[in-house]
Protein backbone atom coordinates (compact mmCIF):
# COMPACT_ATOMS: atom_id res chain seq x y z
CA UNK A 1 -108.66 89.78 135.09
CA UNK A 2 -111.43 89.75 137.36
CA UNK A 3 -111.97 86.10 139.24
CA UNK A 4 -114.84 84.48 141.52
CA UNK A 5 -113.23 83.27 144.87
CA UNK A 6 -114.77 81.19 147.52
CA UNK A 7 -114.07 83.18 150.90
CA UNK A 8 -113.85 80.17 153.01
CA UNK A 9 -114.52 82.74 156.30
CA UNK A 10 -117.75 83.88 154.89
CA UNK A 11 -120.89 82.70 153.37
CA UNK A 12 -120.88 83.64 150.01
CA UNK A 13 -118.82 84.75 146.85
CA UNK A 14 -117.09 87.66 146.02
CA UNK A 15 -115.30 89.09 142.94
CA UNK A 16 -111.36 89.83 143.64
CA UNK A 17 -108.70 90.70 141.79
CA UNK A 18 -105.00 91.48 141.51
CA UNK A 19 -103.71 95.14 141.47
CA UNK A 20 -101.01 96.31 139.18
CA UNK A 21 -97.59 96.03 140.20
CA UNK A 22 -96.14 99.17 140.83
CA UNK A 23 -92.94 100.11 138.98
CA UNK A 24 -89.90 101.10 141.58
CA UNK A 25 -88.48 104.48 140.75
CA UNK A 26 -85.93 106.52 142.36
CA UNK A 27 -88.82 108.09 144.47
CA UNK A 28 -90.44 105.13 144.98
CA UNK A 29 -88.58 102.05 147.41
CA UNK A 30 -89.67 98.96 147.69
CA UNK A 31 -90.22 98.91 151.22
CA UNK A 32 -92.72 101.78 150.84
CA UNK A 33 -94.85 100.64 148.12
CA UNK A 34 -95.32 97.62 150.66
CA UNK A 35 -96.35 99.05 153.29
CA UNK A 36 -98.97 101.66 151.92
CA UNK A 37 -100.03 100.16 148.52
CA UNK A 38 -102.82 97.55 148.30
CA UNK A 39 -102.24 94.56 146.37
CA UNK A 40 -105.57 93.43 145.98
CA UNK A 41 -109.13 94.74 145.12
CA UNK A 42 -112.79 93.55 146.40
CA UNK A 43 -115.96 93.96 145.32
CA UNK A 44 -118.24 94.30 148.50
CA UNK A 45 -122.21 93.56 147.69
CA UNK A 46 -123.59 92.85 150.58
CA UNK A 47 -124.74 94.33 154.16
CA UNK A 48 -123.06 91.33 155.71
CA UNK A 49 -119.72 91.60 153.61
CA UNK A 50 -119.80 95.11 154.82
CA UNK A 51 -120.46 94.35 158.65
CA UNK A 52 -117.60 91.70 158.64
CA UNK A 53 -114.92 94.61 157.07
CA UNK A 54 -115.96 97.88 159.87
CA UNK A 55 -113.66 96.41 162.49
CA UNK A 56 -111.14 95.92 160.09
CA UNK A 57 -111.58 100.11 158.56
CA UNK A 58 -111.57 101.00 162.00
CA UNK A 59 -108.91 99.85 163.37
CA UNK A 60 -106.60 101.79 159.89
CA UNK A 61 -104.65 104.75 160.54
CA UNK A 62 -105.44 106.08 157.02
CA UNK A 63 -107.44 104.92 154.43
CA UNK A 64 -108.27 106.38 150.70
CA UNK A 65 -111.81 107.07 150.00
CA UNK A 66 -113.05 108.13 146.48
CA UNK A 67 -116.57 107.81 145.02
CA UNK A 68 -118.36 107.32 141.66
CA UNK A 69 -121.69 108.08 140.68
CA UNK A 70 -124.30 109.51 138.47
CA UNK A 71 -124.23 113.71 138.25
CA UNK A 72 -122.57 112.96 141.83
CA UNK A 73 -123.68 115.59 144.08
CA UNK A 74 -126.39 117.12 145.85
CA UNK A 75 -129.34 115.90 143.60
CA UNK A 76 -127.56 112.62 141.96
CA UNK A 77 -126.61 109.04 142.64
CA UNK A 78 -123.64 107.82 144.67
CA UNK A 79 -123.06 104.35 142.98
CA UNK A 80 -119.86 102.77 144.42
CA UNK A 81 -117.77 103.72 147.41
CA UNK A 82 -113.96 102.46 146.92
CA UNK A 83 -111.80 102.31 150.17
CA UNK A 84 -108.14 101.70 150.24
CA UNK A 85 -106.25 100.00 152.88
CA UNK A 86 -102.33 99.22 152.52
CA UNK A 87 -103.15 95.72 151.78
CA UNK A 88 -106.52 95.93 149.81
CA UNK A 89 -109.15 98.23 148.21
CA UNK A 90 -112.72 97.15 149.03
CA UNK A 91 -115.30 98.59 146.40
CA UNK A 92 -118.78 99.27 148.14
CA UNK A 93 -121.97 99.06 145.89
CA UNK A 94 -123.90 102.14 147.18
CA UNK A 95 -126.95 100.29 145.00
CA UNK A 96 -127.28 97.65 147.35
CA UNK A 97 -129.28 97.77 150.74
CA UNK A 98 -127.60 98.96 153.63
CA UNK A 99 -123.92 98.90 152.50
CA UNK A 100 -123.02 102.15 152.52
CA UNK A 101 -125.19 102.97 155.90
CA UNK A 102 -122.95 100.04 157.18
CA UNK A 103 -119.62 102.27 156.72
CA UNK A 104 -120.85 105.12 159.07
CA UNK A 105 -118.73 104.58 161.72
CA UNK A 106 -115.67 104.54 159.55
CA UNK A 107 -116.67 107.48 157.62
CA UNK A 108 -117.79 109.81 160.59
CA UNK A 109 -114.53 108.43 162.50
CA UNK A 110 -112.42 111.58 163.42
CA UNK A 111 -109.67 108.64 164.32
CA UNK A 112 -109.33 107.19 160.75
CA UNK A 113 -107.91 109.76 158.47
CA UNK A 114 -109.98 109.70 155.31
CA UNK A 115 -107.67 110.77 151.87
CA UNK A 116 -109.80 112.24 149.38
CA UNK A 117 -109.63 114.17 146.50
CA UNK A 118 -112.18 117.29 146.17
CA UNK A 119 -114.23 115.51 148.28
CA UNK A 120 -116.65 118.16 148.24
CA UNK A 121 -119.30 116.62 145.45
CA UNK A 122 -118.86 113.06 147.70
CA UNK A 123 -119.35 114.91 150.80
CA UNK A 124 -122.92 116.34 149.77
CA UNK A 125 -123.77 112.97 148.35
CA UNK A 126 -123.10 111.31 151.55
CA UNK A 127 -125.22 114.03 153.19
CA UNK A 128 -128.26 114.23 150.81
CA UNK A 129 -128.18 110.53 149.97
CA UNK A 130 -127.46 108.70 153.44
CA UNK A 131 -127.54 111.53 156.13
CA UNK A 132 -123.58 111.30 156.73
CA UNK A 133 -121.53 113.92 157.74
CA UNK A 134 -118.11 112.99 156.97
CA UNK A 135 -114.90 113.67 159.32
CA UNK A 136 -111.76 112.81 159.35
CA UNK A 137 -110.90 114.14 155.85
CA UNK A 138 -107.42 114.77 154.31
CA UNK A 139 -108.15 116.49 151.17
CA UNK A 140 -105.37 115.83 148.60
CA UNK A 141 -106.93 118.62 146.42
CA UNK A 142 -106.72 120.98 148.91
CA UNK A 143 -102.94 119.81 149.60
CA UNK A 144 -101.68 120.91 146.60
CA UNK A 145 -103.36 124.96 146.66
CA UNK A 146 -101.58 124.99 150.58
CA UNK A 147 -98.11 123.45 148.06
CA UNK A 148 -98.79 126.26 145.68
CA UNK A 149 -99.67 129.05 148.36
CA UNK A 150 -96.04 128.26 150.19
CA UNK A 151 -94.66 128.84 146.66
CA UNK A 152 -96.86 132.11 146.04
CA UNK A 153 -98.16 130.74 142.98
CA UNK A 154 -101.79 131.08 141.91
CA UNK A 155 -103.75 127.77 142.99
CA UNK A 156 -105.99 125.95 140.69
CA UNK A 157 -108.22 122.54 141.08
CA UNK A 158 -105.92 119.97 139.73
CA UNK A 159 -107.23 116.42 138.78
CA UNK A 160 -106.24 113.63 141.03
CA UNK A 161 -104.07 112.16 137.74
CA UNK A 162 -102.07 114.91 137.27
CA UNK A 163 -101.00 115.20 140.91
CA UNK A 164 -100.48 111.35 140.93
CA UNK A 165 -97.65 111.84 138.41
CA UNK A 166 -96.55 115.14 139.98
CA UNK A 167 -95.89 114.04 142.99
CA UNK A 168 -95.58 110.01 142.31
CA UNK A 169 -94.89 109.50 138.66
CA UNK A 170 -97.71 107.73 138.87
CA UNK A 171 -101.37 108.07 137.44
CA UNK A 172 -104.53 105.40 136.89
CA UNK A 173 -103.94 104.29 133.14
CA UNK A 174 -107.92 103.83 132.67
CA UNK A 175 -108.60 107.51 133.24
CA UNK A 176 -107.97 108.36 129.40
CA UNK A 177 -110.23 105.69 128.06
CA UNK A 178 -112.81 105.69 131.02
CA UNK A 179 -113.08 109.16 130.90
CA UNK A 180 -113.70 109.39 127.10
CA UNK A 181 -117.18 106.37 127.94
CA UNK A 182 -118.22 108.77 130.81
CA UNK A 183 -118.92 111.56 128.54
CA UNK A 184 -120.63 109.41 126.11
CA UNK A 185 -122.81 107.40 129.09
CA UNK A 186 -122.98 109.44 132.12
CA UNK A 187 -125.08 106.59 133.92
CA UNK A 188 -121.98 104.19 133.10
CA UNK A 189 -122.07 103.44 137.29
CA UNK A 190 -125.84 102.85 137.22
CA UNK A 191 -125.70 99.90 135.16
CA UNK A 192 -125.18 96.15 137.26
CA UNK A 193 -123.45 93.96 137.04
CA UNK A 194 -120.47 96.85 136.65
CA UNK A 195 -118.51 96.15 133.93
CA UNK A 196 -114.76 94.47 134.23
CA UNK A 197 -112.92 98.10 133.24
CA UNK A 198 -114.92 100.27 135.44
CA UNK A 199 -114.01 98.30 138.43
CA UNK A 200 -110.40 98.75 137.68
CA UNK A 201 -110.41 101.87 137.02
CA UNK A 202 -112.59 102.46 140.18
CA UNK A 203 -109.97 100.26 142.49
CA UNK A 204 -106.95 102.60 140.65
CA UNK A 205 -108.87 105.98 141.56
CA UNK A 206 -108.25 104.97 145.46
CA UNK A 207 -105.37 102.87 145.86
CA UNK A 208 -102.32 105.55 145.69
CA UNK A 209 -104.15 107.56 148.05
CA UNK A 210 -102.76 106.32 151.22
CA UNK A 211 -99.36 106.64 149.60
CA UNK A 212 -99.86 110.03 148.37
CA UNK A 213 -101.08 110.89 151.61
CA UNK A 214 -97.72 110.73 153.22
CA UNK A 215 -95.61 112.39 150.25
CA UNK A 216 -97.87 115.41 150.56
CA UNK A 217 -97.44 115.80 154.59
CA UNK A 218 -93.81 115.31 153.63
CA UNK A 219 -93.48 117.88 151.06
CA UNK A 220 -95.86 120.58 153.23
CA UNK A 221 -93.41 119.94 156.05
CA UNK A 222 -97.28 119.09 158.19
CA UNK A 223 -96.15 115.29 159.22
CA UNK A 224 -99.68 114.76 160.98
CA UNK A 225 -101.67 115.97 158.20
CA UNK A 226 -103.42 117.92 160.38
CA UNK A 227 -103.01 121.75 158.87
CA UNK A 228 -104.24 119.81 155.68
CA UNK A 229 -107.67 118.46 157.88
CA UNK A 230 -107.87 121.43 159.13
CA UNK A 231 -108.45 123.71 155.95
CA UNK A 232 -110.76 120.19 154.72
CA UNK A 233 -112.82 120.82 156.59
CA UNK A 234 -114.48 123.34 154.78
CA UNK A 235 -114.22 121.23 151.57
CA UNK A 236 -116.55 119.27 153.95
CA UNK A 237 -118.84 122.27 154.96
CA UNK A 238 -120.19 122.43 151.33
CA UNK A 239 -122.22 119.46 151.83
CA UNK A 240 -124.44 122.05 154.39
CA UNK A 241 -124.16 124.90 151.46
CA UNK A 242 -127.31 126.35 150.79
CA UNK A 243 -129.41 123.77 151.71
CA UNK A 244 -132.58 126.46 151.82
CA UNK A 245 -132.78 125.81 148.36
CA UNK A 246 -134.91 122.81 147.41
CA UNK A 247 -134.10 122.65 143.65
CA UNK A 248 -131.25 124.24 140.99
CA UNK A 249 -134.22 126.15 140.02
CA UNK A 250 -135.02 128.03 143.33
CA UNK A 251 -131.37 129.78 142.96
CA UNK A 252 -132.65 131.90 139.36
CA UNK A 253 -134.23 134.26 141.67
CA UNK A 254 -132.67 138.20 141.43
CA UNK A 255 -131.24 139.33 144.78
CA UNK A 256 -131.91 135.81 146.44
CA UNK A 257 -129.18 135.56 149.17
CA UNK A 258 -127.15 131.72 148.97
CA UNK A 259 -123.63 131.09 149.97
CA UNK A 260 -120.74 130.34 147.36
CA UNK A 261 -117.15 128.21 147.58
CA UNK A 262 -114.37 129.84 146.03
CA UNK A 263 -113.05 127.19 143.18
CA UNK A 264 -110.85 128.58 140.81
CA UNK A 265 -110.08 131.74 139.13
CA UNK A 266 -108.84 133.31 135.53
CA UNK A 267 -107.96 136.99 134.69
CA UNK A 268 -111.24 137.91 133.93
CA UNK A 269 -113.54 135.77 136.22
CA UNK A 270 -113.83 134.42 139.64
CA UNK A 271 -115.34 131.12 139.55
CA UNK A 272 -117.77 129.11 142.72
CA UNK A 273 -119.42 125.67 144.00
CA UNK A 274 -122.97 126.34 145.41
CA UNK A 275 -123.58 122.94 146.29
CA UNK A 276 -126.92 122.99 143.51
CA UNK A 277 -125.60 120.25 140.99
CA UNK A 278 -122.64 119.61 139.96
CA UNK A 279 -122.86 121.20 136.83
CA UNK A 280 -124.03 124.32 138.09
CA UNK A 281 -121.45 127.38 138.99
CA UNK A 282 -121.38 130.70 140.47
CA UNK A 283 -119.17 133.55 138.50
CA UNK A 284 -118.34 136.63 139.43
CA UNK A 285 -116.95 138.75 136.04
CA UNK A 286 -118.10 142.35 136.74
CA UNK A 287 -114.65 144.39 137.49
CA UNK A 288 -116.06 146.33 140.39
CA UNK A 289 -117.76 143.35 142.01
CA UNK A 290 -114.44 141.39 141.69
CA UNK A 291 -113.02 144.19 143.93
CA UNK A 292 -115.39 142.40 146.90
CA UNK A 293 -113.55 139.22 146.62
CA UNK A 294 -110.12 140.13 146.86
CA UNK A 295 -109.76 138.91 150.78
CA UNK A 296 -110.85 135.55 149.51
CA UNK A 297 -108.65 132.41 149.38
CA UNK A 298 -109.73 129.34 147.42
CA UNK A 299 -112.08 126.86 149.57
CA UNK A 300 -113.48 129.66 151.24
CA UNK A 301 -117.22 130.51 151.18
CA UNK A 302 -118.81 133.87 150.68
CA UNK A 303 -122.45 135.22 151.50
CA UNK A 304 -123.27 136.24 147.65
CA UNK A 305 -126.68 137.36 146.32
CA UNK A 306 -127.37 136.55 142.77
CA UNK A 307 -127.74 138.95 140.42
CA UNK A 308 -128.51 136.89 137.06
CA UNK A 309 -128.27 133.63 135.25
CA UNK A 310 -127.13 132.48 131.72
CA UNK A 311 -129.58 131.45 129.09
CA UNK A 312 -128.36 127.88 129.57
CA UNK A 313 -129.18 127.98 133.05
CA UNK A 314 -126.05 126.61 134.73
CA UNK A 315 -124.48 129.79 135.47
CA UNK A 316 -125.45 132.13 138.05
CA UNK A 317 -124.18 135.89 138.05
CA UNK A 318 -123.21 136.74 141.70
CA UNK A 319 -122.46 139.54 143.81
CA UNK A 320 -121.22 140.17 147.43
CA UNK A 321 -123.34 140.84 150.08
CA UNK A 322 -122.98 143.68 151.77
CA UNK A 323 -125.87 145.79 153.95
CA UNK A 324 -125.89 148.32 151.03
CA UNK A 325 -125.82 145.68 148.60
CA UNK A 326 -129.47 145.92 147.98
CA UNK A 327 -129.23 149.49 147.55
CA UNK A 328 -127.18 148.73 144.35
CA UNK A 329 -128.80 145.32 143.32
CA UNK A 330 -131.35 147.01 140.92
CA UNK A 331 -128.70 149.09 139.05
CA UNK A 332 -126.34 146.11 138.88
CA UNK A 333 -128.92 143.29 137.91
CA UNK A 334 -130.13 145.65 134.77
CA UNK A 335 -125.99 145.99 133.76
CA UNK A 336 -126.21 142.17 133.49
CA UNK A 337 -129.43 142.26 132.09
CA UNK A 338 -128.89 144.64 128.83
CA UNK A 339 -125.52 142.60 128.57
CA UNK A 340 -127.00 138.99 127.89
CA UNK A 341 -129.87 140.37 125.93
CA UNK A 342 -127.02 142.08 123.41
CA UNK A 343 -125.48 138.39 123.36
């Protein structure tokens, strides 16, 4: 239950609130749970609030760092900024003045390890929205494909849940219901004042992080995180993808030239972030083009020219680029041309 406190150090109120307990397991000790799990959550609404908790962010080893937002991306709205530290979570409202610009030193910190998970749709919010560049990044997400690469086992973009309970037995038990309202309202995280469920499902999204943080360096044998960081950093780099392009629309042009992030693949398909919405994708399905791709590794980013688009216009056709790409492109583009016209 969600409570106003008087903060008798500051000069105002603020909304705070308990955390669940977390059950002890056989993989979970006490001691442990106490040390990197926050205990209590805060909603942070003002520029001043903010100010007073940078010295405090800074002076973290690692903190958990997840985002929610309207069509986050590129081109939407970054809403609230939740922040884990072993002893609290601080939820920023991204709606009010200055807040988030407040956080730049934390976020741009290479000192401060930031855990995220895909951070890649955050990143180019930060970028777009507020002009920072994160650093610092420990990307859970791309954790697990470097687990599943050591096992030689195809990768594939888990959701932050189901690694939870992988790897913690653990998971946020608002995701089900939350999810479910999401799809319904997307603009759930527009509306103020934010509603009693979202913020506890927000504080949930974050506060394992830290935790889950250290069982992943465990498990990859990478104590330091820092083969993890490294290989984040591109995850971080799509923020800076295609940025030539002004609008989703300005990709549907034939044989226009735009980098692409290797996601996720199937038998049949190779699938790509572009950085142009986040419900926009690059696929590759074409059996001899899919013969370009096969040095690729997943986070990775290709120069690609596209070749076509879907009639619902959030699917672009690609191709590799090659010098005697162009050469090709004509032959190729009608291929993908007579196919969608016989669908």
């Amino acid at each position: 239950m969600l409570s106003t406190v008087w903060r008798t150090s500051r000069r105002f109120f603020s909304r705070s609130w308990k955390l669940p307990e977390v059950p002890l397991s056989e993989t979970l000790e006490d001691a442990l749970i106490r040390q990197l799990v926050p205990r209590e959550a805060q909603l942070v609404e003002s520029q001043q609030e903010a100010e007073e908790l940078v010295p405090e962010l800074l002076a973290a080893r690692v903190l958990g760092l997840d985002c929610e937002g309207v069509s986050l991306g590129r081109w939407g709205r970054l809403c609230l900024c939740q922040v884990a530290t072993p002893g609290q979570v601080f939820l920023f409202d991204a709606l009010r003045k200055d807040v988030i610009e407040v956080l730049r030193p934390v976020l741009t910190s290479t000192a401060v390890t930031k855990v995220m998970h895909d951070s890649r749709e955050d990143s180019s919010a930060f970028l777009s929205q507020f002009g920072i560049e994160l650093a610092g990044v420990f990307d859970s997400q791309v954790a697990h494909t470097m687990m599943l690469e050591q096992q030689a086992l195809r990768p594939f973009q888990i959701s932050l849940n189901e690694l939870l309970k992988m790897v913690l037995r653990l998971e946020n038990e608002k995701e089900a219901s939350l999810g479910q309202r999401m799809k319904k309202d997307p603009n759930v995280w527009f509306y103020r004042p934010m509603r009693e469920d979202l913020l506890t499902y927000a504080a949930q999204d974050v506060m394992y992080l830290p935790l889950l943080h250290q069982r992943l360096c465990d498990q990859l044998g990478d104590r330091s995180g820092c083969r993890v960081m490294t290989r984040s950093r591109e995850y971080v780099n799509y923020a800076r993808m295609n940025l030539h392009l002004s609008s989703p629309k300005a990709a549907e042009r034939r044989g226009l030239r735009l980098q692409a992030m290797l996601a996720t693949q199937t038998e049949a398909a190779l699938y790509f972030k572009l950085n142009l919405g986040a419900h926009r994708q690059g696929v590759v399905s074409r059996e001899e083009a899919l013969k370009n791709f096969k040095d690729m590794h997943y986070g990775e980013i290709a120069d690609c020219w596209v070749s076509a688009w879907n009639t619902g216009r959030n699917i672009l056709f690609l191709e590799r680029f090659e010098h005697s790409s162009h050469a090709l492109s004509k032959g190729i583009t009608d291929v993908y041309l007579t196919a969608l016209t016989a669908r």
